[in-house]
Every structure is written in structure tokens, then in C-alpha cells.
Protein backbone atom coordinates (compact mmCIF):
# COMPACT_ATOMS: atom_id res chain seq x y z
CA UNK A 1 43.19 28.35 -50.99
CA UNK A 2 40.55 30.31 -52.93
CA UNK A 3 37.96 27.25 -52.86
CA UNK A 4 37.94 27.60 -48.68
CA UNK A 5 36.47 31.17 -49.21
CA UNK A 6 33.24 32.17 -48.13
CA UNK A 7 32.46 33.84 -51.96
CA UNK A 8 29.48 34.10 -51.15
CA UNK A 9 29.53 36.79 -48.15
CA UNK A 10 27.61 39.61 -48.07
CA UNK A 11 29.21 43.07 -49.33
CA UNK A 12 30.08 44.85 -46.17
CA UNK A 13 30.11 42.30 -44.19
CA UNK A 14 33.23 40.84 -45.38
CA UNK A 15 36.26 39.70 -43.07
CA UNK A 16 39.48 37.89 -43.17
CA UNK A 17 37.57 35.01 -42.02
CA UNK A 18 35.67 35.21 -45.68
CA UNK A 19 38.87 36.21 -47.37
CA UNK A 20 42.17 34.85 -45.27
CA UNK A 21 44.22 36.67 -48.83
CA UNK A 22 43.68 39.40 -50.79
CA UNK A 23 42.30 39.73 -54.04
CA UNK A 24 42.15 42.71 -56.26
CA UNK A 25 39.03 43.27 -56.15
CA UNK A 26 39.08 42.68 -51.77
CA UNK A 27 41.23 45.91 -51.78
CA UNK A 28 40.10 47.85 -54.25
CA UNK A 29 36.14 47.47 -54.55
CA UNK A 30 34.84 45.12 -51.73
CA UNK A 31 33.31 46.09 -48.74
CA UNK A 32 35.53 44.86 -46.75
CA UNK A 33 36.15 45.99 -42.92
CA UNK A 34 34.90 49.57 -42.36
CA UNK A 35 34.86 50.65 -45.92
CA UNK A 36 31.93 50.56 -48.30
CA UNK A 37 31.42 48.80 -51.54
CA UNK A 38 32.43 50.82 -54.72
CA UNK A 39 32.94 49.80 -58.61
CA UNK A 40 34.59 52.93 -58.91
CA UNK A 41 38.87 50.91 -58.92
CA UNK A 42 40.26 54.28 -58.55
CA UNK A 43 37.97 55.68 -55.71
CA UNK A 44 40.65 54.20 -53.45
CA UNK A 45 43.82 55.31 -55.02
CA UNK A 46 46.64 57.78 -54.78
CA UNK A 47 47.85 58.61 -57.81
CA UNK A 48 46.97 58.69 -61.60
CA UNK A 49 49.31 56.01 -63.05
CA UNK A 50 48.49 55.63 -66.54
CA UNK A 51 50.41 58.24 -67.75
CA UNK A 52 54.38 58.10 -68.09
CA UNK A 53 54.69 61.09 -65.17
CA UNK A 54 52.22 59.58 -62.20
CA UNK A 55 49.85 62.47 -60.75
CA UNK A 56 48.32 62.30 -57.46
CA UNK A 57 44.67 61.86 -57.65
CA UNK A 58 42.50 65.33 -56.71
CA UNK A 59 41.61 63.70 -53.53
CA UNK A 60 44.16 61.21 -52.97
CA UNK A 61 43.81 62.08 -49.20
CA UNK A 62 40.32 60.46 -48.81
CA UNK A 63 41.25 58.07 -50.97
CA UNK A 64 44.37 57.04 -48.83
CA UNK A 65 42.47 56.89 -45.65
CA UNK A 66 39.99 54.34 -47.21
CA UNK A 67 42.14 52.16 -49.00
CA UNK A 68 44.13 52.17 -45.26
CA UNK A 69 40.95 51.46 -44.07
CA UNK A 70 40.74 47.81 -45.47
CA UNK A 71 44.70 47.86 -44.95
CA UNK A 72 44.09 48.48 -41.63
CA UNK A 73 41.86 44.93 -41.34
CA UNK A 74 45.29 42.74 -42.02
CA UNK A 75 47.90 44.83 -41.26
CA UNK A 76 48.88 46.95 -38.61
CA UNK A 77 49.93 50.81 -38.67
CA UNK A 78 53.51 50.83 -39.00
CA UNK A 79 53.28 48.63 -41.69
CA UNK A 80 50.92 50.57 -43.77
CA UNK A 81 52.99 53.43 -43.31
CA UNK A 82 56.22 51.96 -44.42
CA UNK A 83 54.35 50.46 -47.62
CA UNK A 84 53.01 53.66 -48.86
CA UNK A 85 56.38 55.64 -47.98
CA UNK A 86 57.93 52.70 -50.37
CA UNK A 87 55.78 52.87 -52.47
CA UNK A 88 54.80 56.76 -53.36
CA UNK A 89 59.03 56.80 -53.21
CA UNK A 90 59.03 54.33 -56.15
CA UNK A 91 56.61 55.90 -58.29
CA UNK A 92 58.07 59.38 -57.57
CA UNK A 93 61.15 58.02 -58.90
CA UNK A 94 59.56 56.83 -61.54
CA UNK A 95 58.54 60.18 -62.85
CA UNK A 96 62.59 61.40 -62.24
CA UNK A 97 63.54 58.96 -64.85
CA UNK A 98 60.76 59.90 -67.32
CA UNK A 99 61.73 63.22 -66.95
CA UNK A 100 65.44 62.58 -67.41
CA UNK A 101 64.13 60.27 -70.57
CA UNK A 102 62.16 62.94 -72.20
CA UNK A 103 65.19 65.13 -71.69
CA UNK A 104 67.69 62.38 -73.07
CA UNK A 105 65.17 62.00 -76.46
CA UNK A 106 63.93 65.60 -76.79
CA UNK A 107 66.60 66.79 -78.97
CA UNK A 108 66.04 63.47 -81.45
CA UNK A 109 63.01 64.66 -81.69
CA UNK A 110 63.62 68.00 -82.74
CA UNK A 111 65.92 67.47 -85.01
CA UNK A 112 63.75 64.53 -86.95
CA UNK A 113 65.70 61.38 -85.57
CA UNK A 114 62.18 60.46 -83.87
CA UNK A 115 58.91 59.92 -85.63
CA UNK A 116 55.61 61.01 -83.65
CA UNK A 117 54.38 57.76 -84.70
CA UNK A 118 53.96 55.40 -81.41
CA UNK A 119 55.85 52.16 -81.23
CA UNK A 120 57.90 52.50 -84.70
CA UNK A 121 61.25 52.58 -83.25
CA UNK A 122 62.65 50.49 -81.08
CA UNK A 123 63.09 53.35 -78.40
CA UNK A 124 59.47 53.60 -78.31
CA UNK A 125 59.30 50.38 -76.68
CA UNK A 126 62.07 50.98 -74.06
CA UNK A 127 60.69 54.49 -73.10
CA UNK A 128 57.16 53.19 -72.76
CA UNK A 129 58.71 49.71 -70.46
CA UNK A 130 60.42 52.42 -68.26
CA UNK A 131 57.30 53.45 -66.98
CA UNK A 132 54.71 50.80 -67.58
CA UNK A 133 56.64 47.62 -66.88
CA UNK A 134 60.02 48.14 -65.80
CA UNK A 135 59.37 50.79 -62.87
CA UNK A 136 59.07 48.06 -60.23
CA UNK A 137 61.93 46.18 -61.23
């Protein structure tokens, strides 16, 4: 439905009339609502997720109240809530099965079974899809 859009809209003035779906960039840079324009993709985030253990951000706080501010434009309350319950549960899970992974392969590490070279064993691969690809599955 992307070609009924109103692409054209002025940043901060933008509404679900303009935008009736989200896009990645609605959510995470766009003016959209009551929050202001940023090209900052993080500024809105909660955690640091590009490592294999997830960190909260130093002000994930204010960065949870605006991202639920353009939440807030299409969904109500209760449903914001129960998504980012879900979801910091998922990635905090997440880091429980690095950490049980990095306890699994420590010891073939330390006794040589394990290069430090990245990706040159197959267990490279599944380690790194634990956290990067698989965590949502």
C-alpha cells in the first residue's frame, strides 16, 4: 500500500493518515506523532544488540519513553507494555544462552580444540546464529 502514502509529508508533521504502516525508518527516525526527527537509529532504543550479550543502552529510559512515544500514535498502552515485557524477556534470554554457550566452549578453548580465528569452524557459525539470527526463532 506504500504508493497511497503521503511520502512527501513534512517531518513532524507526520500521522497515520501519511503512514497507515510502519516503516523502519517511521519508528526509528521520523518525526512522527510527538517525537522529533533524529538520524541518530539508536537514539530510540533500549539495548545495545550487536554484541552476543545485549546491554541496555546508558539511557535506555529516555530512549524508551520516545520510541513509546510514536508507539503510542498506533497502539494503545497495554499493548506497548506487553511488547516490551516480550520483548526485553527474549533478549534477556538471549544473553542466558550465550552465557551458557561460552561456558559449554570455554574449556575447547583452553585446551586448543578452538582457534581464535572467527568463522573457521563450524561452531563459529552456530554460536554466532544463536545470537544474531536464531534468537527470535
Amino acid at each position: 500500500m506504500g504508493h497511497n502514502w503521503e511520502w512527501e509529508a513534512e517531518a513532524g508533521t507526520l500521522s497515520v493518515e501519511d503512514f497507515p504502516a510502519p516503516t523502519c525508518a517511521i519508528c526509528h527516525m521520523s518525526g512522527f506523532g510527538t517525537t522529533g526527527t533524529t538520524h541518530d537509529v539508536g537514539d530510540r532504543l533500549t539495548w545495545f544488540l550487536f554484541s552476543s550479550v545485549s546491554e541496555r543502552r546508558p539511557s535506555w529510559q529516555d530512549n524508551k519513553i520516545r520510541m513509546q512515544g510514536v508507539c503510542l500514535e498506533c497502539h494503545n498502552e497495554n499493548f506497548i507494555e506487553e511488547f516490551y515485557l516480550g520483548a526485553d524477556a527474549a533478549t534477556e534470554r538471549v544473553n542466558e544462552w550465550v552465557e551458557q554457550s561460552d561456558e559449554i566452549i570455554a574449556p575447547l578453548k583452553d585446551m586448543g580444540l578452538l582457534t581464535a580465528e572467527p568463522f573457521d569452524e563450524p561452531i563459529d557459525f552456530t554460536y554466532f546464529n544463536l545470537w544474531h539470527l536464531d534468537a527470535g526463532s
